[in-house]
C-alpha atoms as a PDB file:
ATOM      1  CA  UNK A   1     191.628 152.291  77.696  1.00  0.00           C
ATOM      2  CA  UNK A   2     192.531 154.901  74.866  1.00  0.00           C
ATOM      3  CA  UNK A   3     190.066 153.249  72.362  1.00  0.00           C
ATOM      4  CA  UNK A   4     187.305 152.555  75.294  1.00  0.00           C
ATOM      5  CA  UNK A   5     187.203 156.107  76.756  1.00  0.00           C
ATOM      6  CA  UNK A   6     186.780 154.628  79.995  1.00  0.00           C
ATOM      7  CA  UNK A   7     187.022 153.141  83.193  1.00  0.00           C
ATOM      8  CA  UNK A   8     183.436 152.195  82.798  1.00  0.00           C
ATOM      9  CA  UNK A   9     183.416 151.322  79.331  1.00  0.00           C
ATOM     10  CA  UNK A  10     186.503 148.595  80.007  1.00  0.00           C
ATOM     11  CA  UNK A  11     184.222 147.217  82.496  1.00  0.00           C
ATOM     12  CA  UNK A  12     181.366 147.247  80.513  1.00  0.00           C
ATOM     13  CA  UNK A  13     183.128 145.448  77.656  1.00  0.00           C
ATOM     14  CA  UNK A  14     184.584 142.407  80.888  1.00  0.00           C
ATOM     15  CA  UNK A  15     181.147 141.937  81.626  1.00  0.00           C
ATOM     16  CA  UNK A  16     179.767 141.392  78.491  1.00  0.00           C
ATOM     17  CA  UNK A  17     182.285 138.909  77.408  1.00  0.00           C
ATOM     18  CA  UNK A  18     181.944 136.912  80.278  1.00  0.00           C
ATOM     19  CA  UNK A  19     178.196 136.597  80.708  1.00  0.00           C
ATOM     20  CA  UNK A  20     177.898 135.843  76.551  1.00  0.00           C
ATOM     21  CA  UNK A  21     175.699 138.909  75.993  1.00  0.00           C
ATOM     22  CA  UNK A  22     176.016 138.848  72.573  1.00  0.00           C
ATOM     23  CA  UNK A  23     173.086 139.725  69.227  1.00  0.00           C
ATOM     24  CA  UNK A  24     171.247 137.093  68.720  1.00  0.00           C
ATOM     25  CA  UNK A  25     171.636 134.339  65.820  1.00  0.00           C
ATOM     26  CA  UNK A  26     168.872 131.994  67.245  1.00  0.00           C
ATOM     27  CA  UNK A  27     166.034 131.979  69.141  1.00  0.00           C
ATOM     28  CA  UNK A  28     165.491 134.202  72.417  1.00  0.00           C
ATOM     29  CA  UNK A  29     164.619 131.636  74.611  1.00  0.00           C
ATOM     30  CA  UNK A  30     165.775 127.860  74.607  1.00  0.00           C
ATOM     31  CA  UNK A  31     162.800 125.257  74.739  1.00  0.00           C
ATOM     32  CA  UNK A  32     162.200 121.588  74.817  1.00  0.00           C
ATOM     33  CA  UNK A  33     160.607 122.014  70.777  1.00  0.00           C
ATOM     34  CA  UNK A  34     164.610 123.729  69.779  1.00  0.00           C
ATOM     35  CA  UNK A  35     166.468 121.791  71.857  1.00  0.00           C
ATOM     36  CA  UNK A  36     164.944 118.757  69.856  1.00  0.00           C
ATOM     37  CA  UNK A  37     164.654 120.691  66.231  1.00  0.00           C
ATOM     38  CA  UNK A  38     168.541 121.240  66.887  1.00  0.00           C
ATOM     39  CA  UNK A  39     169.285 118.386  67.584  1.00  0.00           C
ATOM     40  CA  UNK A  40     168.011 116.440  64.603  1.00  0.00           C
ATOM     41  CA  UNK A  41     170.016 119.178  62.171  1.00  0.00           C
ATOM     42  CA  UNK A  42     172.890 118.437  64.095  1.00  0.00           C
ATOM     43  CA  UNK A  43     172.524 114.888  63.360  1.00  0.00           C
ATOM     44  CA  UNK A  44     171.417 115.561  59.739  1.00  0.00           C
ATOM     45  CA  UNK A  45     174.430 117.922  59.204  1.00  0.00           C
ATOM     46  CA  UNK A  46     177.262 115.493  60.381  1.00  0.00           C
ATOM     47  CA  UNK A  47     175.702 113.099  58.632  1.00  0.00           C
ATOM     48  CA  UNK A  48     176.300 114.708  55.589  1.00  0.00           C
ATOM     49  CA  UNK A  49     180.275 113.685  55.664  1.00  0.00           C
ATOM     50  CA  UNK A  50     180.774 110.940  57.491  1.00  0.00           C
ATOM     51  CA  UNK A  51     178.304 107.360  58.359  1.00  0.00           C
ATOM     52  CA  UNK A  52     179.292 106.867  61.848  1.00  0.00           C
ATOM     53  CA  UNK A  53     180.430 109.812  64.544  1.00  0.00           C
ATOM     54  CA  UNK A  54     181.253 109.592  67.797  1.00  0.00           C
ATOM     55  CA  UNK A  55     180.044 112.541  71.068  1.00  0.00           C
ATOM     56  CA  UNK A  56     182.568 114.661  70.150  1.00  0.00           C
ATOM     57  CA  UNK A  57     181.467 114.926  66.823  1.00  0.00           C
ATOM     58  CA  UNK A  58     177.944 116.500  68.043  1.00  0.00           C
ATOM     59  CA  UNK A  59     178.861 118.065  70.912  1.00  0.00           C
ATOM     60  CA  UNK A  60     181.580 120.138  68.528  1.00  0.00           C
ATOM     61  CA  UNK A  61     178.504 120.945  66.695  1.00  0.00           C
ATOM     62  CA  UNK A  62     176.429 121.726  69.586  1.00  0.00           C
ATOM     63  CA  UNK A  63     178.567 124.186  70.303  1.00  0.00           C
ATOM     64  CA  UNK A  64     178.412 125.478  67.150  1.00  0.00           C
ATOM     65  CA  UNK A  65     174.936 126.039  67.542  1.00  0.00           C
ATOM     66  CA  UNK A  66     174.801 127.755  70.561  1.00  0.00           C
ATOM     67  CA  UNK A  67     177.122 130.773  69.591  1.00  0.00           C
ATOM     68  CA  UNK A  68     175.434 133.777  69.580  1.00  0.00           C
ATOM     69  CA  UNK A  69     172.786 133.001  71.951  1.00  0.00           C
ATOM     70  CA  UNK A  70     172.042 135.339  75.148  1.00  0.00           C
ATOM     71  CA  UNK A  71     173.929 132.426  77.416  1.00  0.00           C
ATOM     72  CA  UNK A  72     175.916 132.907  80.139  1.00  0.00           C
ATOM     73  CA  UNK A  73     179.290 130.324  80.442  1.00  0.00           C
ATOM     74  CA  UNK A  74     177.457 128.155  82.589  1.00  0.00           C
ATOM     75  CA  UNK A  75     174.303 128.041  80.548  1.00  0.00           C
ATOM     76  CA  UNK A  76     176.203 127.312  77.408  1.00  0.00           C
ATOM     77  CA  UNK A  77     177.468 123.898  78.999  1.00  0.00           C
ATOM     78  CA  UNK A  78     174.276 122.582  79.914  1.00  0.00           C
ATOM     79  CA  UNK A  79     172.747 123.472  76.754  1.00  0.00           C
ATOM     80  CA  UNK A  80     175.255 121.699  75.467  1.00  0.00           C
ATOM     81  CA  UNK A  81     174.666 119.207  77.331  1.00  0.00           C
ATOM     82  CA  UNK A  82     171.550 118.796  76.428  1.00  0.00           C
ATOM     83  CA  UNK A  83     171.547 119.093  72.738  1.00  0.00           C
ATOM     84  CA  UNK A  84     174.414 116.486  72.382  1.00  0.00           C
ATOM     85  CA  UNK A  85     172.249 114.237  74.342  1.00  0.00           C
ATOM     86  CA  UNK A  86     168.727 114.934  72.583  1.00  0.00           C
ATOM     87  CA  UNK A  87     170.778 113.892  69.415  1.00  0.00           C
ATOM     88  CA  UNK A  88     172.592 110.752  70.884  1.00  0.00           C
ATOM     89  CA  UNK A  89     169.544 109.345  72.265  1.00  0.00           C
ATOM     90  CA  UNK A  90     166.682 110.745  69.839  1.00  0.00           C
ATOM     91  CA  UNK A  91     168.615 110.880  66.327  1.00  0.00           C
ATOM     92  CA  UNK A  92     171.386 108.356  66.204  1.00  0.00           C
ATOM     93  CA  UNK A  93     171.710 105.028  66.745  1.00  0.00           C
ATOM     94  CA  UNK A  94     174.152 103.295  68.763  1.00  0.00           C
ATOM     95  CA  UNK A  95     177.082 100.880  67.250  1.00  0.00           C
ATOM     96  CA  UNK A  96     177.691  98.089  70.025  1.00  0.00           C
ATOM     97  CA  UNK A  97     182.004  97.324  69.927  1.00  0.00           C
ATOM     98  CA  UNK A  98     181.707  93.338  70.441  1.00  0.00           C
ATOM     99  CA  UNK A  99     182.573  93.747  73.898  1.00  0.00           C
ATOM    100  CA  UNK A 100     179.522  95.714  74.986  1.00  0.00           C
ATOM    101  CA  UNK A 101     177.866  92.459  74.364  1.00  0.00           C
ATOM    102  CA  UNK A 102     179.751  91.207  77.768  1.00  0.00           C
ATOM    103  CA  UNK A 103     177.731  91.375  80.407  1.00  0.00           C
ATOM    104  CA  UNK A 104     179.539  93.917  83.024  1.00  0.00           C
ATOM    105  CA  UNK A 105     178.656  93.873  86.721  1.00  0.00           C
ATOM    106  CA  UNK A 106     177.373  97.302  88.072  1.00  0.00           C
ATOM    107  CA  UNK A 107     180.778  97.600  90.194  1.00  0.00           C
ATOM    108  CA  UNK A 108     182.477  97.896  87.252  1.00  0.00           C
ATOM    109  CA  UNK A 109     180.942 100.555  85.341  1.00  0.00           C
ATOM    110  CA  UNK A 110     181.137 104.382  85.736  1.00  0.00           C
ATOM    111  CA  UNK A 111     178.528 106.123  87.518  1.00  0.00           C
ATOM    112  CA  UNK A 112     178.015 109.035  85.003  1.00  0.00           C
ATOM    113  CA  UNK A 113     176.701 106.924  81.316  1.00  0.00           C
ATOM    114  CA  UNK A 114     176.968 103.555  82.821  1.00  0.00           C
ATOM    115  CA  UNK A 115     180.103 102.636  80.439  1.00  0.00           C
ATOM    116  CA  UNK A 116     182.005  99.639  81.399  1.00  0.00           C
ATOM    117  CA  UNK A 117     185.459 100.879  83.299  1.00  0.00           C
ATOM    118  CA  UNK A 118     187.572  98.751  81.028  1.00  0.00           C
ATOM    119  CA  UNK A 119     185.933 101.124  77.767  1.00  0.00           C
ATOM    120  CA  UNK A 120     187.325 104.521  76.122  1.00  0.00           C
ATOM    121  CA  UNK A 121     185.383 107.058  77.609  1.00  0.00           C
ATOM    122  CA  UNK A 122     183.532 108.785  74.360  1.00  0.00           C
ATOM    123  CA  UNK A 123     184.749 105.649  72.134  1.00  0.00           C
ATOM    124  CA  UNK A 124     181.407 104.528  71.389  1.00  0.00           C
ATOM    125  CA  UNK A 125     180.201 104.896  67.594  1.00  0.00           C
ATOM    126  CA  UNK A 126     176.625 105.520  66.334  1.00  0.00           C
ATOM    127  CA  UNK A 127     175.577 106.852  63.613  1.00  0.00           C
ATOM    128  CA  UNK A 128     171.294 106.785  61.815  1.00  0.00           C
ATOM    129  CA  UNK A 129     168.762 105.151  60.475  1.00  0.00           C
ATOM    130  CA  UNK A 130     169.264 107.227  57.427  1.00  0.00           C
ATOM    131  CA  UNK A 131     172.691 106.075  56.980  1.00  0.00           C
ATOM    132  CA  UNK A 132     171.839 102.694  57.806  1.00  0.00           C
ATOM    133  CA  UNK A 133     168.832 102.508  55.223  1.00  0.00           C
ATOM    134  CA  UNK A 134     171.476 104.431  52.412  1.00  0.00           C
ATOM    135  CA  UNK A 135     173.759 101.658  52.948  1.00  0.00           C
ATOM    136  CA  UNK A 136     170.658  98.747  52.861  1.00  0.00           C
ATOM    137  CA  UNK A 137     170.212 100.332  49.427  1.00  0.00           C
ATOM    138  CA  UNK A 138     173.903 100.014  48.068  1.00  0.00           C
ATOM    139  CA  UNK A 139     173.734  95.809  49.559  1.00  0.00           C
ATOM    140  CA  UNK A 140     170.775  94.967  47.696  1.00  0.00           C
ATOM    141  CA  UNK A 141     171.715  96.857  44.888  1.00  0.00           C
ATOM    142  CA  UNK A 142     174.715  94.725  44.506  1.00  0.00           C
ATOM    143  CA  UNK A 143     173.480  91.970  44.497  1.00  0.00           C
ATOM    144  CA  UNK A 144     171.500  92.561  41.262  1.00  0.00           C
ATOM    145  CA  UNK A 145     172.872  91.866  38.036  1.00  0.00           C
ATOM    146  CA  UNK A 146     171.560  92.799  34.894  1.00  0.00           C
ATOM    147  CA  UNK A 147     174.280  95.374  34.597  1.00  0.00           C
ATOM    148  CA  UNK A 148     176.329  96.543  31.801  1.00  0.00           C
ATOM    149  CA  UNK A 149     179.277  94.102  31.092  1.00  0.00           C
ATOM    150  CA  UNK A 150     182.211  93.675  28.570  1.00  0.00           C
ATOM    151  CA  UNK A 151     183.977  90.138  27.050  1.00  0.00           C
ATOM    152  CA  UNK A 152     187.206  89.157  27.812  1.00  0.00           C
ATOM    153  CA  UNK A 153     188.547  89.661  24.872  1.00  0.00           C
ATOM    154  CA  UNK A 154     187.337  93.565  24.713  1.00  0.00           C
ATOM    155  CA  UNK A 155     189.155  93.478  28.692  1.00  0.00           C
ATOM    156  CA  UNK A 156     192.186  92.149  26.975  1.00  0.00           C
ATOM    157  CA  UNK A 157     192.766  94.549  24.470  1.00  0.00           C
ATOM    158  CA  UNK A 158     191.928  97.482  26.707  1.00  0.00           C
ATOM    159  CA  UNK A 159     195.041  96.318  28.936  1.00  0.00           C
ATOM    160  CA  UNK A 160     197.110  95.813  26.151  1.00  0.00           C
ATOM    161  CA  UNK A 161     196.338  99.415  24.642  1.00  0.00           C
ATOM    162  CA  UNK A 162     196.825 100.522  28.538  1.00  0.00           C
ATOM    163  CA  UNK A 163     200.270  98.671  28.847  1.00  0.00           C
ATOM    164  CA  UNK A 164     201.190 100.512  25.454  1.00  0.00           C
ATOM    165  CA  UNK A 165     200.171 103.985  26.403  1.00  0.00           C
ATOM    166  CA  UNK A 166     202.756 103.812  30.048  1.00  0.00           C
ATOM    167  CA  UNK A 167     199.932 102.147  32.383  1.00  0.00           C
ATOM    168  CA  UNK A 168     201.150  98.689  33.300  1.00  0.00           C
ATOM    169  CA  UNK A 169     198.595  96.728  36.189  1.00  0.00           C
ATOM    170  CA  UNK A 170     200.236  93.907  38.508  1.00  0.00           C
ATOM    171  CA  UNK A 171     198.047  90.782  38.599  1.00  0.00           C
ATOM    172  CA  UNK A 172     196.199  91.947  41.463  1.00  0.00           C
ATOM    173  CA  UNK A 173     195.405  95.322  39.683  1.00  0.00           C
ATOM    174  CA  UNK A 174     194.351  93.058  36.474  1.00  0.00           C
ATOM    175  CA  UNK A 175     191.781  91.156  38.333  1.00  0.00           C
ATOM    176  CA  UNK A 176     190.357  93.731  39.656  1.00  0.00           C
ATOM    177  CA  UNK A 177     189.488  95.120  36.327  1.00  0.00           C
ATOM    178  CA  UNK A 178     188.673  91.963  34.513  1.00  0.00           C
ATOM    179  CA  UNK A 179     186.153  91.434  37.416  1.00  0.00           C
ATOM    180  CA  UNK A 180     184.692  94.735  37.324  1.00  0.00           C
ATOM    181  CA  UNK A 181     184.240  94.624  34.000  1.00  0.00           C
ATOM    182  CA  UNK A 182     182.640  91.117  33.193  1.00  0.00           C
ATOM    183  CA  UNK A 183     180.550  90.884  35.851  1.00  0.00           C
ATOM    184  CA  UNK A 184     177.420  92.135  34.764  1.00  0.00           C
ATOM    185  CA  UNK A 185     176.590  93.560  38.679  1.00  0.00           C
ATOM    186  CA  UNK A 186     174.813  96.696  38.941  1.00  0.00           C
ATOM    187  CA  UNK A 187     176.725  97.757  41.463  1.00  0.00           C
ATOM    188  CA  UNK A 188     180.343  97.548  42.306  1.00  0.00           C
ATOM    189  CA  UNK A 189     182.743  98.429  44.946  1.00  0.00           C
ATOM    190  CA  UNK A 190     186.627  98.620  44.196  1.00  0.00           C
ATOM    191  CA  UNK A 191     188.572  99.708  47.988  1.00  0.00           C
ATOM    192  CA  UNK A 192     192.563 100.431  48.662  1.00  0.00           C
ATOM    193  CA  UNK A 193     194.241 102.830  50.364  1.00  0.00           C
ATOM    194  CA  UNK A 194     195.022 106.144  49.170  1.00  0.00           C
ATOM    195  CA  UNK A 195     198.003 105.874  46.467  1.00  0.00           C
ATOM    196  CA  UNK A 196     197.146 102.679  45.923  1.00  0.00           C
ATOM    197  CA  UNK A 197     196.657 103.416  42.042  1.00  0.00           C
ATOM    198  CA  UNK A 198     193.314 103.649  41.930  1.00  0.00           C
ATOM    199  CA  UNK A 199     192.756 106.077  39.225  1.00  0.00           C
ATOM    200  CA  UNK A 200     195.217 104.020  37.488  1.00  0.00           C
ATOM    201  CA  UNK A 201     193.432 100.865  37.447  1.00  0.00           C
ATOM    202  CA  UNK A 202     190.073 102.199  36.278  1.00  0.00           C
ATOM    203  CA  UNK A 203     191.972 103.777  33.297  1.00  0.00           C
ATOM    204  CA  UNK A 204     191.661 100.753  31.156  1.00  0.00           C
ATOM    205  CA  UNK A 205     188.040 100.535  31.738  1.00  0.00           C
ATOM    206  CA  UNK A 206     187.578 104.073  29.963  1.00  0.00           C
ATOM    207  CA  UNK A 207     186.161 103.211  26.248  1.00  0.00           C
ATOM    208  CA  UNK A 208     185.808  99.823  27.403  1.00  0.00           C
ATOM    209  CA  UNK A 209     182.182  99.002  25.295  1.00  0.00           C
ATOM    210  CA  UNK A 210     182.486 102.557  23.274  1.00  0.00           C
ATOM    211  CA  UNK A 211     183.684 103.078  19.987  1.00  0.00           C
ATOM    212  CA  UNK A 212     187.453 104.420  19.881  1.00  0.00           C
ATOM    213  CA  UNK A 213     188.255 107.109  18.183  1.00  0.00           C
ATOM    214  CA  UNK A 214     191.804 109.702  17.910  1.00  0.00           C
ATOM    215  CA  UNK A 215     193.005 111.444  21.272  1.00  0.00           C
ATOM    216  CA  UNK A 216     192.038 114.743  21.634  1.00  0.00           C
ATOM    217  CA  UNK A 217     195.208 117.223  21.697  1.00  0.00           C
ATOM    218  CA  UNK A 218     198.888 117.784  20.981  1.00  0.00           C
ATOM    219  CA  UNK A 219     201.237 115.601  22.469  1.00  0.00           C
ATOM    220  CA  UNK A 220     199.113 115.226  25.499  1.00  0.00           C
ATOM    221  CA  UNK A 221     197.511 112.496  28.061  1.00  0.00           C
ATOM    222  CA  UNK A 222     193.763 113.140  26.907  1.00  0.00           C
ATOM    223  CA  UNK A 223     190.643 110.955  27.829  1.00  0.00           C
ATOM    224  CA  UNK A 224     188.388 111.407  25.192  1.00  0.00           C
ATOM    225  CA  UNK A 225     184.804 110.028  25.240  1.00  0.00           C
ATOM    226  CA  UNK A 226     185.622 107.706  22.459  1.00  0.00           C
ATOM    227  CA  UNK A 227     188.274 106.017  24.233  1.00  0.00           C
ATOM    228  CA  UNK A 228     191.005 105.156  27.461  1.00  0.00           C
ATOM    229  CA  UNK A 229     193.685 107.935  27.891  1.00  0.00           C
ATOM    230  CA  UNK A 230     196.226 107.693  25.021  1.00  0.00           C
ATOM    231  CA  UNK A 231     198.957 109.951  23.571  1.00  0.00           C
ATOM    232  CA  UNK A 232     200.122 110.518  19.769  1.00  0.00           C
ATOM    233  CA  UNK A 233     203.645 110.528  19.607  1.00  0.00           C
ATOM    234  CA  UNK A 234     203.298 111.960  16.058  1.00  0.00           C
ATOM    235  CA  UNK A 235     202.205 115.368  16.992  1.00  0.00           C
ATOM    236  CA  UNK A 236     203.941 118.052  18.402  1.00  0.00           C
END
């Protein structure tokens, strides 16, 4: 009350809060052309880190969106509403779980979305045709050859020098980079969990096909361009 001055102003300040009178960061009036602009960004922008999402995903952006406009509570949830389901059904494409492909008698799904009872509410995955072309791209591309490849015997030495410089592989580890290596494929996909030794495995392909040349620093783990990480014991 001290910093308000008054009664008045309190109220004042209640009333503004609560019916989301608030400057504008969007457009004054909501229409069928934003509601449908929106909602392909929305899709666009969670597309940008990660290929499939689920409702929750948009409608946290939805939300997002909608700060700032002249909204009351109510409002906000049904433009909400509406811009998670503009980008659901005009922006991203549904991912059927196997068990979608059941056919469910009426009784037994829910009357809001039609969902089979025996489903996670909000489970279901989509995600675009953007993402879905991206990844088209990556399949083919893998299955070209033509690519850059090494001999064995170039593989072999590079594990050797890799074993000598502290980085020993286990025979899964090797495989992985004699076949990356020799295979000649334009693309290539190498996938483990995190702390797997990842980084660690694609050390002995550094330098594999480039002239080697002396480490670069004192007494440190370098990765030069003319060669895998070594060290040089000799130097201080």
């Amino acid at each position: 009350m001290d910093s308000l001055g008054s009664d008045d102003a309190l109220k004042s300040m209640v009333a503004e809060t609560l019916n989301g009178h608030r400057s504008l960061s969007g457009p004054t009036k909501v229409t069928a052309e934003w509601v449908n602009t929106t909602a392909l960004s929305m899709v666009k922008r969670v597309q940008e880190s990660r290929s499939t999402w689920q409702v929750w995903h948009l409608r946290a952006e939805a939300q997002r969106r909608v700060r700032g406009l002249p909204l009351s509570p109510t409002e906000v949830e049904h433009v909400v509403d509406h811009l998670t389901t503009e980008a659901l059904t005009a922006a991203s494409v549904k991912l059927a779980a196997p068990e979608e492909s059941m056919p469910v008698p009426d009784v037994q799904r829910r009357s809001r979305d039609g969902a089979s009872v025996y489903s996670v509410a909000g489970s279901t995955r989509y995600t675009s045709a953007a993402v879905l072309q991206a990844e088209e791209n990556l399949r083919v591309t893998a299955a070209q050859g033509g690519g850059r490849s090494v001999s064995f015997a170039d593989v072999d030495i590079a594990l050797l020098e890799s074993a000598a410089n502290g980085i020993e592989l286990n025979a899964g580890q090797v495989a992985l980079v004699r076949g990356m290596a020799t295979s000649g494929a334009l693309l290539q996909l190498a996938i483990a969990p995190a702390g797997s030794g990842k980084q660690q495995q694609c050390a002995p392909l550094l330098g594999l096909g480039k002239p080697r040349g002396p480490s670069i620093g004192p007494g440190t783990l370098s990765r030069s361009r003319s060669g895998p990480a070594r060290t040089d014991p000799d130097r201080d």
